[in-house]
N, C-alpha and C. Protein backbone atom coordinates (compact mmCIF):
# COMPACT_ATOMS: atom_id res chain seq x y z
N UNK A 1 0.83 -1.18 0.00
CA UNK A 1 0.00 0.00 0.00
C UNK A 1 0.88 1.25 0.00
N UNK A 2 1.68 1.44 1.12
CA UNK A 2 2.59 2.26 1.55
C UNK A 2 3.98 2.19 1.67
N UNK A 3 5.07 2.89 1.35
CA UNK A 3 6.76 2.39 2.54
C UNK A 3 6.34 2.79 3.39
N UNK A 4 7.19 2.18 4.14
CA UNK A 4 7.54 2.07 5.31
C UNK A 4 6.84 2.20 6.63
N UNK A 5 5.73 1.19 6.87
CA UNK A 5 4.65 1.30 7.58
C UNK A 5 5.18 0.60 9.13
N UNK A 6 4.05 1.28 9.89
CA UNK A 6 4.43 0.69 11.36
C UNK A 6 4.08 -1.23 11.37
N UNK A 7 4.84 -1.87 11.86
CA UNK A 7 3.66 -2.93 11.59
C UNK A 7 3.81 -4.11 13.17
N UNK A 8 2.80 -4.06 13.37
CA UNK A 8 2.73 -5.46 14.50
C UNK A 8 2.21 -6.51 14.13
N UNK A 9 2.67 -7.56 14.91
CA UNK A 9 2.25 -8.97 14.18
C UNK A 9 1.28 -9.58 15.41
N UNK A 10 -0.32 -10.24 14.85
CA UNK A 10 -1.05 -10.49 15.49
C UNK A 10 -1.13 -12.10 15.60
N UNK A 11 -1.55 -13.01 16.47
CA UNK A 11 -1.63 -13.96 16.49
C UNK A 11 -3.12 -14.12 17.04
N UNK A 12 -3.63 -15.01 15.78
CA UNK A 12 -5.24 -15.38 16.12
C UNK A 12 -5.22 -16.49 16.74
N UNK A 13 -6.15 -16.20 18.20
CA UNK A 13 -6.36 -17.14 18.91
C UNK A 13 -7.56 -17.40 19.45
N UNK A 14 -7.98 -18.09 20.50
CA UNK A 14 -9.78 -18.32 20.00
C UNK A 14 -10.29 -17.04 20.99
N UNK A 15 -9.94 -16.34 21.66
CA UNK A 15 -10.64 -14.83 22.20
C UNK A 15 -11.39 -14.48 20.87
N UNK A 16 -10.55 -14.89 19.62
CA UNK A 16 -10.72 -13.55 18.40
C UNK A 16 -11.85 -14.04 17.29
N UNK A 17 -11.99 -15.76 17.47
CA UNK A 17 -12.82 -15.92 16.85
C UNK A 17 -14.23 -16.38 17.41
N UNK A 18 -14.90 -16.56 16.35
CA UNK A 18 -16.91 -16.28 16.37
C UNK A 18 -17.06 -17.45 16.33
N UNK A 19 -18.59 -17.46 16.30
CA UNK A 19 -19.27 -18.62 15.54
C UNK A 19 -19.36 -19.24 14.15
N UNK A 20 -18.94 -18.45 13.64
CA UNK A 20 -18.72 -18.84 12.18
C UNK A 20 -16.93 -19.53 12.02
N UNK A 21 -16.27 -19.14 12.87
CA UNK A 21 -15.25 -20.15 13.27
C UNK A 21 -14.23 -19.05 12.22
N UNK A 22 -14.39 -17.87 12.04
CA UNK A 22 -13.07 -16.73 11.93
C UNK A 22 -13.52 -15.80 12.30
N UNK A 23 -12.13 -14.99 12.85
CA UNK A 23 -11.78 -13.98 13.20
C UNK A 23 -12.88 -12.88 13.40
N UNK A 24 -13.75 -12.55 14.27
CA UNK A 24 -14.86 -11.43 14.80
C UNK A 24 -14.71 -10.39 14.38
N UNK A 25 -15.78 -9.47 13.51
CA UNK A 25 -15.42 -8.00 13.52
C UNK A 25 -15.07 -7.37 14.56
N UNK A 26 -15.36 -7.73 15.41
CA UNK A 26 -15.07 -6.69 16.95
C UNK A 26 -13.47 -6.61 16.98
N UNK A 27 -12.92 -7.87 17.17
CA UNK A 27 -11.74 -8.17 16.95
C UNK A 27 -10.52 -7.46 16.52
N UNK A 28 -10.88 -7.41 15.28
CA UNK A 28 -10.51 -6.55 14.09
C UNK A 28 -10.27 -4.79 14.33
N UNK A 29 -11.39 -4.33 15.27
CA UNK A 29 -11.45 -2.96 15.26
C UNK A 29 -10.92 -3.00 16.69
N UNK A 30 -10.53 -3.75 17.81
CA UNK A 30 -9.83 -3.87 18.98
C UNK A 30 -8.28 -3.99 18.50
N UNK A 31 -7.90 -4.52 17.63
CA UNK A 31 -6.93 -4.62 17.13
C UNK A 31 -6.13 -3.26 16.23
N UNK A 32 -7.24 -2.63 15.83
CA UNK A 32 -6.59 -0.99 15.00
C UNK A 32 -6.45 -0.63 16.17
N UNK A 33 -7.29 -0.39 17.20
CA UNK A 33 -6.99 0.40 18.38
C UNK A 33 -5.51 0.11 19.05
N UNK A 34 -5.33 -1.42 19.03
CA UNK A 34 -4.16 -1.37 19.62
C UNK A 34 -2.97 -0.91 18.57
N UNK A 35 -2.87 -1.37 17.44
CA UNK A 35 -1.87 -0.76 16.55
C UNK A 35 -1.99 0.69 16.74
N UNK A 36 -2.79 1.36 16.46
CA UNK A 36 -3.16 3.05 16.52
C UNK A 36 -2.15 3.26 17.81
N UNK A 37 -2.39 2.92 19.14
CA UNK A 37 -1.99 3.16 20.33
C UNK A 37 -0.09 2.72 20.47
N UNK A 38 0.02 2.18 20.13
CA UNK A 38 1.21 1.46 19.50
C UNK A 38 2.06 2.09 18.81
N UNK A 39 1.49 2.71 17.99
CA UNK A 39 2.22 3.54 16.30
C UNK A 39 2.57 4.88 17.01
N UNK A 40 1.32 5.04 17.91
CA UNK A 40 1.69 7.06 18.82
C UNK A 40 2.36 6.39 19.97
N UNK A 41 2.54 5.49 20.40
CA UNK A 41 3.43 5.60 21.39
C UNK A 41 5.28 5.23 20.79
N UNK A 42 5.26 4.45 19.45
CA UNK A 42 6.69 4.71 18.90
C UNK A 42 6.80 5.87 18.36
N UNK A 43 6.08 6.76 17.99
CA UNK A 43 6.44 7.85 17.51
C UNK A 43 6.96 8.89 19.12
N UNK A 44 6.59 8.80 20.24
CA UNK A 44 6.75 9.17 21.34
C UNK A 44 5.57 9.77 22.23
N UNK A 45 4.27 9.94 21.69
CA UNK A 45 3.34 10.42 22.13
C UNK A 45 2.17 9.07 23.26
N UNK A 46 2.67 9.49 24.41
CA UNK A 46 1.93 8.30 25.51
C UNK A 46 0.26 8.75 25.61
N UNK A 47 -0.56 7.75 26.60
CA UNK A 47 -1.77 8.39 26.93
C UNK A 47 -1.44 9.39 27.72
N UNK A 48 -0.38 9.65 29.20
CA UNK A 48 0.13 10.21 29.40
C UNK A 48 0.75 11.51 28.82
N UNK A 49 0.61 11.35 28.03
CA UNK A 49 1.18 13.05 27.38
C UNK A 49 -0.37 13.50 26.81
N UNK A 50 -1.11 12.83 26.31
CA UNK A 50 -2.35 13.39 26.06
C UNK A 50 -3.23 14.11 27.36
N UNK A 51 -3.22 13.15 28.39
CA UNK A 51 -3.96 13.90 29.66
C UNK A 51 -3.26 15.06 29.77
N UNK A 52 -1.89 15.17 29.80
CA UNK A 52 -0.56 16.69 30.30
C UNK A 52 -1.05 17.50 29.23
N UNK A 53 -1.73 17.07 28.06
CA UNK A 53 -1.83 18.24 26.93
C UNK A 53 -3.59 18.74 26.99
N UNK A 54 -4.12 17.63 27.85
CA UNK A 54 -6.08 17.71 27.94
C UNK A 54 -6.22 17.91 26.31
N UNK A 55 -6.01 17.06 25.59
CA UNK A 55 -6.13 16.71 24.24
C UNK A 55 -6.14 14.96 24.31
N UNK A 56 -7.27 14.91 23.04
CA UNK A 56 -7.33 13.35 22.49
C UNK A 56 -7.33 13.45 20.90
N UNK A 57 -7.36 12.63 20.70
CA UNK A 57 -7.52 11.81 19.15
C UNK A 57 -8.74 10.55 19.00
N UNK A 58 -9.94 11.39 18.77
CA UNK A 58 -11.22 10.15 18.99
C UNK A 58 -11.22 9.94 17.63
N UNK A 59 -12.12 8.54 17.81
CA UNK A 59 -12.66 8.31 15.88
C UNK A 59 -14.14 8.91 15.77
N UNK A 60 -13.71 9.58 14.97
CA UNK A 60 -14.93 10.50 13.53
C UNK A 60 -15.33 9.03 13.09
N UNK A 61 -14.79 8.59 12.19
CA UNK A 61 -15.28 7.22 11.13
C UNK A 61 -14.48 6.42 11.29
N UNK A 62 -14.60 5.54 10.76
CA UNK A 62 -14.15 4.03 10.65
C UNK A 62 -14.59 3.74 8.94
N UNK A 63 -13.82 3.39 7.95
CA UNK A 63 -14.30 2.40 7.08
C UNK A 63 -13.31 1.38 7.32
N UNK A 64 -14.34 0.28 7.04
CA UNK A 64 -13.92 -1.33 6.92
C UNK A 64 -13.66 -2.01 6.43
N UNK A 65 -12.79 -2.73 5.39
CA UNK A 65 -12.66 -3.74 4.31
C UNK A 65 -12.65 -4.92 4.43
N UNK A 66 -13.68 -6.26 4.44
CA UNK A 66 -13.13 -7.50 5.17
C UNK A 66 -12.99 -8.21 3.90
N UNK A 67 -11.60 -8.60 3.91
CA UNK A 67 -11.47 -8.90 2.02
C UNK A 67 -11.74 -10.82 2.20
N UNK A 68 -10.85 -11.18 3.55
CA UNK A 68 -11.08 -12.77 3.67
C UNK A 68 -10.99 -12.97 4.83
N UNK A 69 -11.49 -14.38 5.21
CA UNK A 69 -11.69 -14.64 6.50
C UNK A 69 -10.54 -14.83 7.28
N UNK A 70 -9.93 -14.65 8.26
CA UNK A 70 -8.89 -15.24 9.19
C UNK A 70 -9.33 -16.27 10.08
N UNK A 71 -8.32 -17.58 10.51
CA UNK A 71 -8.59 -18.12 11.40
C UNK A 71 -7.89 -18.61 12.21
N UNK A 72 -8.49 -19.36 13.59
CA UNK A 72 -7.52 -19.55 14.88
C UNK A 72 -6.31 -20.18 14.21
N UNK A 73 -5.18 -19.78 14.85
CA UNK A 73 -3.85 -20.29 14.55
C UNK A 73 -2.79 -19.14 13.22
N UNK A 74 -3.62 -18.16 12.93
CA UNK A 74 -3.19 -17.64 11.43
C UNK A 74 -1.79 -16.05 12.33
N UNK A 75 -1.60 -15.50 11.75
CA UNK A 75 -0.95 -14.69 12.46
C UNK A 75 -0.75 -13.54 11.29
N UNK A 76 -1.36 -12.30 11.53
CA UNK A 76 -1.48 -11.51 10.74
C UNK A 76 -0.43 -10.49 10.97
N UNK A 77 -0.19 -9.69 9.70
CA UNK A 77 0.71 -8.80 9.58
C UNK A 77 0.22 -7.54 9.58
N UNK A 78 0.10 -6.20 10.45
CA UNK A 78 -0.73 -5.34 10.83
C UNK A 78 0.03 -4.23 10.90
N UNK A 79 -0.43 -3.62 9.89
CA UNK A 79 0.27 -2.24 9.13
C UNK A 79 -0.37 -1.19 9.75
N UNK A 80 0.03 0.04 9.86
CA UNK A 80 -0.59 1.54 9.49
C UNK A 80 0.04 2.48 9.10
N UNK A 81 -0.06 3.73 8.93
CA UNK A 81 0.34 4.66 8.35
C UNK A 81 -0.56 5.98 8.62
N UNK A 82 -0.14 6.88 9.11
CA UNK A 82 -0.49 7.98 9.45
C UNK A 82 -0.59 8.96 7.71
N UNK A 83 -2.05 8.96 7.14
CA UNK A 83 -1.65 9.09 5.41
C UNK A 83 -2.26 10.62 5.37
N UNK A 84 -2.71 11.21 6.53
CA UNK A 84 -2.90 12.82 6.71
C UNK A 84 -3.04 13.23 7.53
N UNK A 85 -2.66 14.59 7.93
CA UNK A 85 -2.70 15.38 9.04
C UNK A 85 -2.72 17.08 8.54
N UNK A 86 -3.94 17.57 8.84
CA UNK A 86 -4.15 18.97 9.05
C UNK A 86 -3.74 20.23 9.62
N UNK A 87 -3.10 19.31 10.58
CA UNK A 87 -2.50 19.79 12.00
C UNK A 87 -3.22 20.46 12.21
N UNK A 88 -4.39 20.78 12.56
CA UNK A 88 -5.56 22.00 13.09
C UNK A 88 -6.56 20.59 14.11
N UNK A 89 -7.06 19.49 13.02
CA UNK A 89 -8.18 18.99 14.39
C UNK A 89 -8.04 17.62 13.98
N UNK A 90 -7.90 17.25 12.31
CA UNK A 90 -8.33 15.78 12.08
C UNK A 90 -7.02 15.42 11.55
N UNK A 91 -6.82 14.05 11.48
CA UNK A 91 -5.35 13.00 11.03
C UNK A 91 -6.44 12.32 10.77
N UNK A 92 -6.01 11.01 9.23
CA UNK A 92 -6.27 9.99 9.16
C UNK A 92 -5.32 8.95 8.96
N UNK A 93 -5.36 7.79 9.42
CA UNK A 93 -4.85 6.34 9.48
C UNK A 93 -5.17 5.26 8.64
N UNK A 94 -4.08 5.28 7.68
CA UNK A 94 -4.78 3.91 7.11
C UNK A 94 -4.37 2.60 7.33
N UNK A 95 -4.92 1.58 7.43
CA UNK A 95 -4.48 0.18 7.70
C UNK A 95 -4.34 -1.02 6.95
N UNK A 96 -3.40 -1.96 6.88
CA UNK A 96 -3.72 -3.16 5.87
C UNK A 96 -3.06 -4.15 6.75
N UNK A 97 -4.06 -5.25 6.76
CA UNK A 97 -3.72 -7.02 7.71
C UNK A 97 -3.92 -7.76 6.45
N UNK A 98 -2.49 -8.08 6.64
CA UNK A 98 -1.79 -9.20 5.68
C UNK A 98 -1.70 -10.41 6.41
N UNK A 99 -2.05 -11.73 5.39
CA UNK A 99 -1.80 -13.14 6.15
C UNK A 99 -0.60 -13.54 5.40
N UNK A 100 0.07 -13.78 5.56
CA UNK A 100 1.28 -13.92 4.87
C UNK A 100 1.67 -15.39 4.27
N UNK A 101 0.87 -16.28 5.31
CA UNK A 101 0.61 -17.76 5.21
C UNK A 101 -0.13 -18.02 3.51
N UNK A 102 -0.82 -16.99 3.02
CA UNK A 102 -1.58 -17.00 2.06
C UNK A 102 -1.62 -15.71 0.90
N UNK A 103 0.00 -14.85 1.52
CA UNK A 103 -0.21 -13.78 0.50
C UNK A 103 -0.73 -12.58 -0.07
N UNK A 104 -1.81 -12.60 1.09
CA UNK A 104 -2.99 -12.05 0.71
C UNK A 104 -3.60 -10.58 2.03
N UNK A 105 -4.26 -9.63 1.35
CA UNK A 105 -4.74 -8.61 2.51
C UNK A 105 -6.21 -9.41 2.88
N UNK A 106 -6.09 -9.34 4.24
CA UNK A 106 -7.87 -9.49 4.31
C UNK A 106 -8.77 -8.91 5.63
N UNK A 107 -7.57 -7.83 5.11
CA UNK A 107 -8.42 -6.96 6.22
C UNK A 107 -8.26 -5.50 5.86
N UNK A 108 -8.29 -4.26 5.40
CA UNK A 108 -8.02 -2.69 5.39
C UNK A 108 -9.23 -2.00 5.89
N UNK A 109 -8.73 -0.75 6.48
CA UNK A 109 -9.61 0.33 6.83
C UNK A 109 -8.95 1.59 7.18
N UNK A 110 -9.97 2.96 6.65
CA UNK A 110 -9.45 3.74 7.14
C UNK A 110 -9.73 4.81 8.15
N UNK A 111 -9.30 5.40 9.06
CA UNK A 111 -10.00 5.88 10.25
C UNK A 111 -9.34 7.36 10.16
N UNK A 112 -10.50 8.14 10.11
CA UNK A 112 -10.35 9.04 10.82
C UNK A 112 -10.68 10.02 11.91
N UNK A 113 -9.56 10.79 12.65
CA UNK A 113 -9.83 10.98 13.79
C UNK A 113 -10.15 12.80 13.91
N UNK A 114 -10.57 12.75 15.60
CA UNK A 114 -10.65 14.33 15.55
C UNK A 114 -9.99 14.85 17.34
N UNK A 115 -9.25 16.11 17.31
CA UNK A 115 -8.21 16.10 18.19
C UNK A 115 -9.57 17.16 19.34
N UNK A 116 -9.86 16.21 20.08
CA UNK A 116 -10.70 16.84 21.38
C UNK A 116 -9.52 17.72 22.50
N UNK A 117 -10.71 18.10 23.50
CA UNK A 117 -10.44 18.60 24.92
C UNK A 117 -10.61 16.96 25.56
N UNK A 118 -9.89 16.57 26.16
CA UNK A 118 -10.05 15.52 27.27
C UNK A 118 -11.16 16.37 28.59
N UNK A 119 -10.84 17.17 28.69
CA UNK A 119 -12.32 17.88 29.85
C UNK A 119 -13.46 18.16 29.16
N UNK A 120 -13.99 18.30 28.19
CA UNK A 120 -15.42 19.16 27.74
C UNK A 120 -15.67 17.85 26.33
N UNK A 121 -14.95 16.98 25.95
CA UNK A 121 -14.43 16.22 24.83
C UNK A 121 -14.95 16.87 22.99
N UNK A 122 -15.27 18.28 23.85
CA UNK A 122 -15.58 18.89 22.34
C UNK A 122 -14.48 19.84 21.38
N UNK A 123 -14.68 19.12 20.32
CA UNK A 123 -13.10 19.36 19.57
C UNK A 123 -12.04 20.26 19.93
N UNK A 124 -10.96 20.54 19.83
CA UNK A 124 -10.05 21.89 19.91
C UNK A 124 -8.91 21.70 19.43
N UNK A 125 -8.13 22.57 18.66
CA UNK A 125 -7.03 22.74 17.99
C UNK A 125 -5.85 21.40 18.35
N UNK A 126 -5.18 21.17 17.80
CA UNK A 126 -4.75 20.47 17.92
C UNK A 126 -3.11 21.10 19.09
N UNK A 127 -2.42 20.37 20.02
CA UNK A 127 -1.23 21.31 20.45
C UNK A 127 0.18 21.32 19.61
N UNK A 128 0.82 21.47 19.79
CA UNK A 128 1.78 22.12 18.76
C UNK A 128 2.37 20.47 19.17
N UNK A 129 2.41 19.88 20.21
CA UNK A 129 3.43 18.43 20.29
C UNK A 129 2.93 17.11 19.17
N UNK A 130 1.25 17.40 18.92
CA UNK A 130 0.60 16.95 18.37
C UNK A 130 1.14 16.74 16.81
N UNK A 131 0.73 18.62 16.43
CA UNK A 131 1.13 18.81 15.01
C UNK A 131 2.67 18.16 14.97
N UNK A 132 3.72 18.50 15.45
CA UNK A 132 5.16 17.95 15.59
C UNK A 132 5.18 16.61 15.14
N UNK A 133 4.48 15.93 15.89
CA UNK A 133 4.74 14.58 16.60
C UNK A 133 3.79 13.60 14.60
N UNK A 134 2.96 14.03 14.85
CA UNK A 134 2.24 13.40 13.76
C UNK A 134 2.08 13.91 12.76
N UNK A 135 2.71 14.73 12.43
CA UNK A 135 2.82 15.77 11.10
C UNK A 135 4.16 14.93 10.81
N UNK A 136 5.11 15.21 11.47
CA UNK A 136 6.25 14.36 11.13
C UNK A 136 5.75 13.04 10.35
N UNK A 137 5.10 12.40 11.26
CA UNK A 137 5.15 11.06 10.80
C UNK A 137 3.94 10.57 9.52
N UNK A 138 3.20 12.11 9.18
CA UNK A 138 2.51 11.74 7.92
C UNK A 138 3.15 11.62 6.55
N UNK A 139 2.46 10.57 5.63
CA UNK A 139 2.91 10.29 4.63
C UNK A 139 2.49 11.03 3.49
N UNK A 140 1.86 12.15 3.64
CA UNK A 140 1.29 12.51 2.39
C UNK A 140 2.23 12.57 1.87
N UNK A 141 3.07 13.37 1.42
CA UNK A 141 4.69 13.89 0.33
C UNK A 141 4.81 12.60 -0.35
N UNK A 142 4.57 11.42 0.52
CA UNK A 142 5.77 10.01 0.38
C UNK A 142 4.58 9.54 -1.02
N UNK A 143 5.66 8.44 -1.91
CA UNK A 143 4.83 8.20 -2.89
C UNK A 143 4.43 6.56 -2.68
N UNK A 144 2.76 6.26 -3.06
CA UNK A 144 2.10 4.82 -2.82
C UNK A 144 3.55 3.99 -3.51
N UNK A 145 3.35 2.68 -3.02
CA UNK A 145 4.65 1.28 -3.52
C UNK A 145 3.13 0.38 -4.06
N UNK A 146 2.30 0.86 -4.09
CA UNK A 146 1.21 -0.14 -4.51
C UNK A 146 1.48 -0.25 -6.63
């Protein structure tokens, strides 16, 4: 999709799967959360620095792509990429879960967010550690490897 993406590697185990015997949507969107949380904390930004700044990063939207099923035992390859930032209120994130066992994406989505007050949780500028921190690490300039 992208160079040089953040990526963690997931291991499906039966927490993650359903009744249909793969991998749960719920799952799936517990899992961006943790990559998301993951990606700002290697870039250097903790929950901890968000309370010190009374700023968040909530989700506006979510789109979803479920391209194929995953199942117990599979271990996915879990990308993102920070692919805009305004630096004023909204960043978006895009994602791609690769099975590698099979080659294949079967999972993308893209989320975007909006930079609150942690006290009133109604939007506000974003702080300058913010813009720094994730402006840096957006890819717009960079060119798709797709």
């Amino acid at each position: 999709m992208y160079a040089n993406p953040y990526i963690l590697h997931w291991q499906i185990d039966q927490t993650h799967i359903d009744h249909y015997e793969h991998v749960n949507n719920v799952a799936y969107l517990s899992q961006l959360e943790n990559l998301a949380w993951a990606h700002s904390n290697a870039l250097g930004l903790t929950f901890a620095d968000y309370q010190s700044l009374n700023r968040g990063m909530v989700i506006k939207r979510h789109e979803l792509n479920y391209h194929l099923p995953s199942h117990l035992g599979d271990t996915l390859h879990c990308a993102t990429w920070i692919i805009d930032c305004d630096s004023k209120l909204t960043l978006k994130r895009q994602f791609q879960f690769i099975c590698p066992k099979r080659n294949k994406v079967v999972f993308d989505a893209l989320t975007t967010f909006v930079c609150v007050s942690l006290d009133s949780g109604a939007p506000k500028r974003m702080p300058a550690r913010f813009i720094d921190v994730y402006g840096e690490a957006c890819i717009t300039t960079q060119k798709s490897t797709s």
